[in-house]
C-alpha atoms as a PDB file:
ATOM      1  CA  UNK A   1       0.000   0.000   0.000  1.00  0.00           C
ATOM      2  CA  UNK A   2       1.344   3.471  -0.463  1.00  0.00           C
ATOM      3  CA  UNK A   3      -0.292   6.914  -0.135  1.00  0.00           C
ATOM      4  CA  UNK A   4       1.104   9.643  -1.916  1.00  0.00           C
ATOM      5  CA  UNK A   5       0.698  13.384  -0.960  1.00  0.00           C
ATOM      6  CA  UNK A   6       1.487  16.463  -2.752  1.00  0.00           C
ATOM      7  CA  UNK A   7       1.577  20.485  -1.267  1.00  0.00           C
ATOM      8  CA  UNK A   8       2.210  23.928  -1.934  1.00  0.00           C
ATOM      9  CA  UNK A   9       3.537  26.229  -0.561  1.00  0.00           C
ATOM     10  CA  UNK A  10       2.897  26.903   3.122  1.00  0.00           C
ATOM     11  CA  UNK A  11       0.726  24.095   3.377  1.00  0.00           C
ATOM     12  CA  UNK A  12       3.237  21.393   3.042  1.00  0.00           C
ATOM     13  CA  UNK A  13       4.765  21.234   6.510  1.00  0.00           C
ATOM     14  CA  UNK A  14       0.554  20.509   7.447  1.00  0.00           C
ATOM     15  CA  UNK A  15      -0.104  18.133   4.746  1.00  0.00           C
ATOM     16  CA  UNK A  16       3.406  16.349   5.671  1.00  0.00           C
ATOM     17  CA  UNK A  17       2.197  15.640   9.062  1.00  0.00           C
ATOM     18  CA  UNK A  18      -1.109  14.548   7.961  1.00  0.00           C
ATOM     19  CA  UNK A  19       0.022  12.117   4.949  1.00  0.00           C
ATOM     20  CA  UNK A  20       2.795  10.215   7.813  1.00  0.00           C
ATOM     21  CA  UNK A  21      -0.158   9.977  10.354  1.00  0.00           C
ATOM     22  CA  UNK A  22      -2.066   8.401   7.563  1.00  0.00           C
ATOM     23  CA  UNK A  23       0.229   6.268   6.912  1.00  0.00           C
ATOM     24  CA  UNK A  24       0.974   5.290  10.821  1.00  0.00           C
ATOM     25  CA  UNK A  25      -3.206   4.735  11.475  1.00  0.00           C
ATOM     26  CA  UNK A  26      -3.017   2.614   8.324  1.00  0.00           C
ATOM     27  CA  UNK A  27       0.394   0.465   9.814  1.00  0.00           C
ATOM     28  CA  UNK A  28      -0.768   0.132  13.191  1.00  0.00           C
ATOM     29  CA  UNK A  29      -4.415   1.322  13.978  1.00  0.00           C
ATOM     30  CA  UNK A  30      -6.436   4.177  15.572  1.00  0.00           C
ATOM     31  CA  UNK A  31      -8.619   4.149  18.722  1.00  0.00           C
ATOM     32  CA  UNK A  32     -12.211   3.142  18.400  1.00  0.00           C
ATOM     33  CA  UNK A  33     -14.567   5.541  20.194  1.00  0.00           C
ATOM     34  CA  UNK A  34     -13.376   5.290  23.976  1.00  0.00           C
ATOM     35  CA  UNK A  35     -11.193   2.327  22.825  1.00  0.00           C
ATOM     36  CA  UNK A  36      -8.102   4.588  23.493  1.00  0.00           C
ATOM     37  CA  UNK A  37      -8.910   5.289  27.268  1.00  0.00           C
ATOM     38  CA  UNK A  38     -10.368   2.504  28.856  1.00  0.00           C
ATOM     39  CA  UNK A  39      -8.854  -0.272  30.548  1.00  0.00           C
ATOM     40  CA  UNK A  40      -8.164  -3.627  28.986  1.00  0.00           C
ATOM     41  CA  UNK A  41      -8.916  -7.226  30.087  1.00  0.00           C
ATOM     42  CA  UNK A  42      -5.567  -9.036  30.365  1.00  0.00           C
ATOM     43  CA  UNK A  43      -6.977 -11.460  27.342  1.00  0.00           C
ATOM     44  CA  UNK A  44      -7.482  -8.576  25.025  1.00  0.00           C
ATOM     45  CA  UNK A  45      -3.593  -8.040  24.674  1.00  0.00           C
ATOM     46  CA  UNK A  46      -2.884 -10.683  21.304  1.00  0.00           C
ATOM     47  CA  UNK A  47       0.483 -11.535  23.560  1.00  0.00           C
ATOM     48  CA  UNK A  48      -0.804 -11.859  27.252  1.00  0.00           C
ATOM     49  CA  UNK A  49       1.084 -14.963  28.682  1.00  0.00           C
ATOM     50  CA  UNK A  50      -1.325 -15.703  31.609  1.00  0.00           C
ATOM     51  CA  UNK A  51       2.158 -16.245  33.430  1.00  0.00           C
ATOM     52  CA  UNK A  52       3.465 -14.201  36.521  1.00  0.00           C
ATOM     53  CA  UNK A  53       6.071 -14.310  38.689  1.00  0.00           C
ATOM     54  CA  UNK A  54       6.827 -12.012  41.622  1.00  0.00           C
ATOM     55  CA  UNK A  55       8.308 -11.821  45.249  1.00  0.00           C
ATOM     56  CA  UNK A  56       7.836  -9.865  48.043  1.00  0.00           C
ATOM     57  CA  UNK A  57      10.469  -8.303  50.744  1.00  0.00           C
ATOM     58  CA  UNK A  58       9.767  -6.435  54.018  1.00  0.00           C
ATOM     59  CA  UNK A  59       7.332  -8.386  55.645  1.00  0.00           C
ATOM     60  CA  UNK A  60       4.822  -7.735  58.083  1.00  0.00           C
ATOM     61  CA  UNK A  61       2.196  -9.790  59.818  1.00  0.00           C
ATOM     62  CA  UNK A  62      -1.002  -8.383  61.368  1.00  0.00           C
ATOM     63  CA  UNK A  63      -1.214  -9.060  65.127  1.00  0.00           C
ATOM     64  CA  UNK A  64       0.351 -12.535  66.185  1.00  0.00           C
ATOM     65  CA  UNK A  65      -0.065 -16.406  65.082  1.00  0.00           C
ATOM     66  CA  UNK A  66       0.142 -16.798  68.971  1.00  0.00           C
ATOM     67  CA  UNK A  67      -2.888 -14.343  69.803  1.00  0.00           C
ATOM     68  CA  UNK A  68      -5.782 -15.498  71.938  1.00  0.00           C
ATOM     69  CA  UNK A  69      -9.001 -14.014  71.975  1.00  0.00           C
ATOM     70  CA  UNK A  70     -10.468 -11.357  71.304  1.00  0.00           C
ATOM     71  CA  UNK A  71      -7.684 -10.274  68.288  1.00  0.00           C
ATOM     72  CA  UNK A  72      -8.125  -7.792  65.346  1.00  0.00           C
ATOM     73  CA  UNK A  73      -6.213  -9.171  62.315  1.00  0.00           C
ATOM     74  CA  UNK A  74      -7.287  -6.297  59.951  1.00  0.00           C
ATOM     75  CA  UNK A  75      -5.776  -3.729  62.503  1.00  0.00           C
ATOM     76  CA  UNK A  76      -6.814  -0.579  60.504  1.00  0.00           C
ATOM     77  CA  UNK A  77      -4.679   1.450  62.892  1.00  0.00           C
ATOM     78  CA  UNK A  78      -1.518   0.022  62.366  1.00  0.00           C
ATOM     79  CA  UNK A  79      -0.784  -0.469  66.128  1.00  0.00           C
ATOM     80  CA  UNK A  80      -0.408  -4.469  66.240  1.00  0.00           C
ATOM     81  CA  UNK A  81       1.903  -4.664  63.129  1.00  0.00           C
ATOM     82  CA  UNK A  82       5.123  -7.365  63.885  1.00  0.00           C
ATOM     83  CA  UNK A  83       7.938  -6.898  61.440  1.00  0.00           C
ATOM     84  CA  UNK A  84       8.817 -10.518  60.615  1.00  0.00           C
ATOM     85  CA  UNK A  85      11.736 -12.122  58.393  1.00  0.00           C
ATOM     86  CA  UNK A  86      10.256 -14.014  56.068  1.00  0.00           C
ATOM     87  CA  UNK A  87       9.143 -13.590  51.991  1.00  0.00           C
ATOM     88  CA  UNK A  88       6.386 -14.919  49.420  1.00  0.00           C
ATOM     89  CA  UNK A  89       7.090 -15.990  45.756  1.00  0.00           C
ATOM     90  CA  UNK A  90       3.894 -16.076  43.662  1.00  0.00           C
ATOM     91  CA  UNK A  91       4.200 -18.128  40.154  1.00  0.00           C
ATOM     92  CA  UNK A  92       1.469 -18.900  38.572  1.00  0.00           C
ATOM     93  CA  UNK A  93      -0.535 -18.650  35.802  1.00  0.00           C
ATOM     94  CA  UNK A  94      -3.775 -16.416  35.300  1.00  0.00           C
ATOM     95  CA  UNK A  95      -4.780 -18.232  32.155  1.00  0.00           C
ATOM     96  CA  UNK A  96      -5.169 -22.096  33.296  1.00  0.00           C
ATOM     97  CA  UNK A  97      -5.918 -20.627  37.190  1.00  0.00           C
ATOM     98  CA  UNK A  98      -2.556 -22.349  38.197  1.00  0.00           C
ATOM     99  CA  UNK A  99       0.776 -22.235  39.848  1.00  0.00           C
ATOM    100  CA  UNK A 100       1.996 -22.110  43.393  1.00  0.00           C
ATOM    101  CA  UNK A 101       2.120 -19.317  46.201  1.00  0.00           C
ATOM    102  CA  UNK A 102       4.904 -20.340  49.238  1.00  0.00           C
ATOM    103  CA  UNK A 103       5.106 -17.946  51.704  1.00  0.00           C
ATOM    104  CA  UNK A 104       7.903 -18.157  54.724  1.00  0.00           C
ATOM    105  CA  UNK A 105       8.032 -16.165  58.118  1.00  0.00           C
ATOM    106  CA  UNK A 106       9.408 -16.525  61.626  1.00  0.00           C
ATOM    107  CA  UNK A 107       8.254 -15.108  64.704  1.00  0.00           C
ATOM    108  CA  UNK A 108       9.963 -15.923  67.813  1.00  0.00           C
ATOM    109  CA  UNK A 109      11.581 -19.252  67.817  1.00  0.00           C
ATOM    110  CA  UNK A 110       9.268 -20.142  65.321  1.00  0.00           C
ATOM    111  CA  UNK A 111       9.097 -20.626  61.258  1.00  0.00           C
ATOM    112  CA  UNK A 112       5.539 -20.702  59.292  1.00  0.00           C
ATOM    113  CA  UNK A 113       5.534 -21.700  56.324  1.00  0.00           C
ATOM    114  CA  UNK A 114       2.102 -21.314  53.831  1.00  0.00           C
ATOM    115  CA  UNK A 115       1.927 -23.477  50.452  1.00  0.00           C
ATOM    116  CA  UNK A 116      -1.205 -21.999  48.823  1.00  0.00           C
ATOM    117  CA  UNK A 117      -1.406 -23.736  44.827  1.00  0.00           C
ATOM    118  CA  UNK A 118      -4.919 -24.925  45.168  1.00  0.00           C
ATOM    119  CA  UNK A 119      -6.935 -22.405  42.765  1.00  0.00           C
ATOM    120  CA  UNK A 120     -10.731 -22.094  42.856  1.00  0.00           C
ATOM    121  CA  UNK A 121     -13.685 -19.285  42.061  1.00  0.00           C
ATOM    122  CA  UNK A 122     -16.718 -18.855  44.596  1.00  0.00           C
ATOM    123  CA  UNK A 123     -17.618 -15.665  42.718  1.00  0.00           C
ATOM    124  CA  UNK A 124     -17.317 -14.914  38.815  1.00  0.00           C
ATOM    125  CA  UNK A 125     -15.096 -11.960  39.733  1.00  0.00           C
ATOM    126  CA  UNK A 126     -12.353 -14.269  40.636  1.00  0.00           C
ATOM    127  CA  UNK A 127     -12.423 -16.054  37.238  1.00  0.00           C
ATOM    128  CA  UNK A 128     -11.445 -19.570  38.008  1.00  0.00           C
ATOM    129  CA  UNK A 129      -9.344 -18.493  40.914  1.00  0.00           C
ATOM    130  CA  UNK A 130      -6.530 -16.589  39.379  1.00  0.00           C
ATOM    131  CA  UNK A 131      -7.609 -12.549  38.270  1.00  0.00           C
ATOM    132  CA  UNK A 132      -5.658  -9.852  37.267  1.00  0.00           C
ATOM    133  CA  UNK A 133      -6.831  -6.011  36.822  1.00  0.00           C
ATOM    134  CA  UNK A 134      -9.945  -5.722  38.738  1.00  0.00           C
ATOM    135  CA  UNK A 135     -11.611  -4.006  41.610  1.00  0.00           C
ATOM    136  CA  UNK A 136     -12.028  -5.696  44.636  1.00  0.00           C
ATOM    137  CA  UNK A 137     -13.456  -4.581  48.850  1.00  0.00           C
ATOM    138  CA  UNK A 138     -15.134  -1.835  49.544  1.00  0.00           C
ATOM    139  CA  UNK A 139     -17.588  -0.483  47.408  1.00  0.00           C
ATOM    140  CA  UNK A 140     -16.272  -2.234  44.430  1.00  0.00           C
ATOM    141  CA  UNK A 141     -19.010  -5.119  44.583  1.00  0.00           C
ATOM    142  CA  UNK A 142     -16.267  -7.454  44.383  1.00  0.00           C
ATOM    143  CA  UNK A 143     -15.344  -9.485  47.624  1.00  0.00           C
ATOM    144  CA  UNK A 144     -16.375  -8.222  51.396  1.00  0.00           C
ATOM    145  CA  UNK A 145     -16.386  -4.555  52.336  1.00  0.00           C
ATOM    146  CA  UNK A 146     -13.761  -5.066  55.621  1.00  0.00           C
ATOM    147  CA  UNK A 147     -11.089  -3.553  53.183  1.00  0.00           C
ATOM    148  CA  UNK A 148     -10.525  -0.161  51.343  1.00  0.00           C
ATOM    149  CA  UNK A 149     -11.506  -0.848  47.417  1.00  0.00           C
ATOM    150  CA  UNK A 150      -8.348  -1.819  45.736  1.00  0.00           C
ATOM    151  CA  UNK A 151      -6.888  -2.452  42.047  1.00  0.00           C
ATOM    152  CA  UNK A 152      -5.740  -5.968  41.764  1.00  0.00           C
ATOM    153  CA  UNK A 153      -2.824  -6.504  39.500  1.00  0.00           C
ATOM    154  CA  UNK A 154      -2.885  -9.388  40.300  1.00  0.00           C
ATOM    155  CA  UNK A 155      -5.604 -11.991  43.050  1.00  0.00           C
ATOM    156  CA  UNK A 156      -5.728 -15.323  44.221  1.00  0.00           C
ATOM    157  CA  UNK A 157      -8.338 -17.788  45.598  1.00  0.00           C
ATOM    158  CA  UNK A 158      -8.215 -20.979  47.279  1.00  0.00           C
ATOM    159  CA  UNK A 159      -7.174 -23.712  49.793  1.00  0.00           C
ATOM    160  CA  UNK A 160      -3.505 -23.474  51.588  1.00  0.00           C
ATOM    161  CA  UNK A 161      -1.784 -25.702  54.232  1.00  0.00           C
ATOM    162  CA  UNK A 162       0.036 -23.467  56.623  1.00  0.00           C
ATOM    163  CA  UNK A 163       3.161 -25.523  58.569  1.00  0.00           C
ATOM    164  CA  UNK A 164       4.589 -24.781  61.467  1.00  0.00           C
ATOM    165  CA  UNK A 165       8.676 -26.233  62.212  1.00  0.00           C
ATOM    166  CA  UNK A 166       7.592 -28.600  59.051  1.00  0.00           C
ATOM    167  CA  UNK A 167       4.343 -29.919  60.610  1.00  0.00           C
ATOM    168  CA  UNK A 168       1.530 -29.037  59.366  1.00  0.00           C
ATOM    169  CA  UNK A 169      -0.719 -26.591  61.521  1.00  0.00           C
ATOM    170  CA  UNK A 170      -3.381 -25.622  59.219  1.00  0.00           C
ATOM    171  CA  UNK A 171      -4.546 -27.710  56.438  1.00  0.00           C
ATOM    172  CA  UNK A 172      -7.048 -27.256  53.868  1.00  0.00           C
ATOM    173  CA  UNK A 173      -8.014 -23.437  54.643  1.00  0.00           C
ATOM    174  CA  UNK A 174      -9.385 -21.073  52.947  1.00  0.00           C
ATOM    175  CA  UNK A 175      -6.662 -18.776  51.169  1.00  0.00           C
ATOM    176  CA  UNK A 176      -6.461 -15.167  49.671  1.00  0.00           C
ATOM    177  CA  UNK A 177      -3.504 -13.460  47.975  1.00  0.00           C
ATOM    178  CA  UNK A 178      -4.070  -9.944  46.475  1.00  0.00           C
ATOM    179  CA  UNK A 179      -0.923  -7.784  44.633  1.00  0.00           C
ATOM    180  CA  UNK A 180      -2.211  -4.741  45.150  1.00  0.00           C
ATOM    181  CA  UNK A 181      -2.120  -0.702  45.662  1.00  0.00           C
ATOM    182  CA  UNK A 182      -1.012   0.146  48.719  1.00  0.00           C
ATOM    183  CA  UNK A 183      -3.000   0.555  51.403  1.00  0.00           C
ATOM    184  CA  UNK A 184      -0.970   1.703  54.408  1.00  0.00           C
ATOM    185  CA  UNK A 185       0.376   4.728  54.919  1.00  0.00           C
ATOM    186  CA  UNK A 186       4.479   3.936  54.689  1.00  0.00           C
ATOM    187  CA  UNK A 187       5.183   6.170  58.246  1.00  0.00           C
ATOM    188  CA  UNK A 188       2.386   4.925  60.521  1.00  0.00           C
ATOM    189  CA  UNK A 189       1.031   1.665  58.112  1.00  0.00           C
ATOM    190  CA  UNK A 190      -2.387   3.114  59.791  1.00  0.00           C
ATOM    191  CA  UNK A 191      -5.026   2.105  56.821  1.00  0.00           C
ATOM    192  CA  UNK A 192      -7.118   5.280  56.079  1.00  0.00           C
ATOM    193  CA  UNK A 193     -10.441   3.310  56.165  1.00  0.00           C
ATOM    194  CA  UNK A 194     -13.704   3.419  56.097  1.00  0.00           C
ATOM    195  CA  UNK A 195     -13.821   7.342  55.914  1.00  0.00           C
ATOM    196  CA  UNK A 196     -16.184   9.518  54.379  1.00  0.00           C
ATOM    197  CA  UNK A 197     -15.003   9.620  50.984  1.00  0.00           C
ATOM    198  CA  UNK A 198     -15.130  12.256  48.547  1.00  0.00           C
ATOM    199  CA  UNK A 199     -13.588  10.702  45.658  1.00  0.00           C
ATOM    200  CA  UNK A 200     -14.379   7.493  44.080  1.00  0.00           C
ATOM    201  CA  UNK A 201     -11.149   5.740  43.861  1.00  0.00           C
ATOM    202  CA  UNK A 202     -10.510   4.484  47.190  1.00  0.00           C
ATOM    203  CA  UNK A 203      -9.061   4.867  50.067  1.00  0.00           C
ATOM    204  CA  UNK A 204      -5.787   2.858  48.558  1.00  0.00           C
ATOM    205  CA  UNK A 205      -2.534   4.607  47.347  1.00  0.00           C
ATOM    206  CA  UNK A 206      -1.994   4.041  43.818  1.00  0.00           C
ATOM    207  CA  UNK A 207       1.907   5.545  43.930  1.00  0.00           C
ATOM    208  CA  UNK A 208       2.759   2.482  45.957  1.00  0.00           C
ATOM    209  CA  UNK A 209       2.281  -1.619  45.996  1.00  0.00           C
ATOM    210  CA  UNK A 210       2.176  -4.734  48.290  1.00  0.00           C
ATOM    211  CA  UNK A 211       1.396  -8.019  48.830  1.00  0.00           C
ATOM    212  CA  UNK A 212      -1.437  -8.955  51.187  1.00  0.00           C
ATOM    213  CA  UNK A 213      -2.128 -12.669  51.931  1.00  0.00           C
ATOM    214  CA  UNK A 214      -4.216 -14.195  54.687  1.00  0.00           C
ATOM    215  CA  UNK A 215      -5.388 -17.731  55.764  1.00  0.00           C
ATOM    216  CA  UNK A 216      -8.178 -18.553  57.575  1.00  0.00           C
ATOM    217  CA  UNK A 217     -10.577 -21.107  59.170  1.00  0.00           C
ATOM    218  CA  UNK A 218     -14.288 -22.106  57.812  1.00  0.00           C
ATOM    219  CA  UNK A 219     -15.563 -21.705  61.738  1.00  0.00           C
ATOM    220  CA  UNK A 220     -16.165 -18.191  62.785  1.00  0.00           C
ATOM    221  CA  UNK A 221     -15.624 -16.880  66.116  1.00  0.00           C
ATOM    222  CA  UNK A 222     -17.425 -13.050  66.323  1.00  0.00           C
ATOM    223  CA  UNK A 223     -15.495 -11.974  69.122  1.00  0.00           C
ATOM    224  CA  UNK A 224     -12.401 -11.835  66.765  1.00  0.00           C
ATOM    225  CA  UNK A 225     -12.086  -9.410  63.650  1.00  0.00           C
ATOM    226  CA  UNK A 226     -12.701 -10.379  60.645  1.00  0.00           C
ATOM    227  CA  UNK A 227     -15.085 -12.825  62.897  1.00  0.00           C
ATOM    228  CA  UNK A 228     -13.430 -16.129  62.060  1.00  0.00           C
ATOM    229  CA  UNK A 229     -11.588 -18.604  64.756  1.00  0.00           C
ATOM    230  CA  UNK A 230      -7.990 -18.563  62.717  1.00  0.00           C
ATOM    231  CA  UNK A 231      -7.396 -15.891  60.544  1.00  0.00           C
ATOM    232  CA  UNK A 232      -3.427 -14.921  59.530  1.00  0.00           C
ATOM    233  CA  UNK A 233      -3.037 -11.908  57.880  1.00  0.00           C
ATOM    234  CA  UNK A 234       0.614 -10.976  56.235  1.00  0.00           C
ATOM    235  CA  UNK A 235       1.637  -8.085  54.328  1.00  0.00           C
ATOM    236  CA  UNK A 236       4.903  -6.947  52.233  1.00  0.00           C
ATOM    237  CA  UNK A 237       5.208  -3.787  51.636  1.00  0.00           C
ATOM    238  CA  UNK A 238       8.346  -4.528  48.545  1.00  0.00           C
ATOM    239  CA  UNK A 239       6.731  -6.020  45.681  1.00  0.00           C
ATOM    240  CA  UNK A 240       9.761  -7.476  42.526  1.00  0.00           C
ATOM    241  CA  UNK A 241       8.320  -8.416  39.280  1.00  0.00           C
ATOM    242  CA  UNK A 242      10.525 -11.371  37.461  1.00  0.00           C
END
């Protein structure tokens, strides 16, 4: 194909410009509508790979393993926050809703370790188990309100054995991993949330990024919060993309 343009005089320098953008639309397309603007589904892109693989450094976990009740786990105020060594390595893949999720921590004398690679949807939002580039808490519609609404890059669903010293302490529980904006402030970690909210975004921080994951039991206990008997909560505020 070729697309020939003649000019005279002043106009060429116009007519230039407008015969190369011709040609560029014709080589490699032009937004449709709102096409240009709005956000993509992963499966859209003609080269998405379904395959991720990230870490996470700087570990924290909400409250204590050891806690008895009555224990907050969400800990909105950032007051029962224990620095722990420990890291997660995600790899899976979005496409086929597999892969494997090992977390590692120690606190005290102790080392945890959570193997979560058992992938399942209870809601279409999770899309087989594995999602990437959605909403998801508070008023997204997506998931439970008892977090601010946040933009998954990346979310997980499913069962997880969590082992203590390399026995097994929890097995079979119900399992959430979420790569996500950040939602503590960086100085205090307090979580600005719920507040009366004037914009629509959320209460998240999209200039930053972590790593949430938390396991918990089917029986619920409503003295704790959330209101379940077990529920460990860990967060990484460094987030590497491989």
């Amino acid at each position: 194909m070729s697309i020939r343009c003649h000019a005279i005089g002043s106009s060429m320098l116009v007519l230039t410009v407008m015969c190369v953008s011709a040609v560029w639309a014709a080589q490699f397309g032009t937004p449709k509508e709102d096409e240009g603007t709005r956000i993509f589904k992963a499966t859209e892109h003609p080269h998405y790979s379904g395959q991720f693989h990230l870490s996470g450094q700087k570990a924290m976990l909400i409250g204590s393993v050891k806690d008895e009740v009555p224990w907050d786990h969400l800990d909105y105020a950032g007051k029962r926050l224990t620095p722990v060594a420990g890291t997660i390595d995600i790899e899976v893949n979005e496409v086929t809703n597999s892969g494997r999720v090992v977390a590692e921590f120690v606190e005290g004398t102790n080392r945890y370790r959570i193997v979560f690679d058992r992938f399942a949807a209870k809601a279409p939002f999770q899309d087989g188990g594995i999602a990437t580039r959605i909403y998801e808490h508070g008023d997204s519609n997506n998931g439970d309100p008892l977090y601010p609404k946040t933009w998954l890059y990346l979310g997980g669903w499913g069962t997880a054995t969590m082992f203590k010293n390399d026995a097994v302490l929890y097995r079979d529980y119900d399992a959430h991993f979420m790569v996500m904006e950040r939602s503590r402030d960086p100085k205090t970690h307090e979580v600005r949330y719920p507040t009366k909210r004037v914009l629509p975004g959320g209460e998240t921080d999209p200039a930053g990024m972590e790593i949430d994951l938390w396991v918990r039991s089917q029986e619920q206990n409503t003295k704790n919060f959330p209101p379940f008997e077990t529920f460990v909560h860990l967060c990484w505020e460094e987030v590497t993309w491989k």
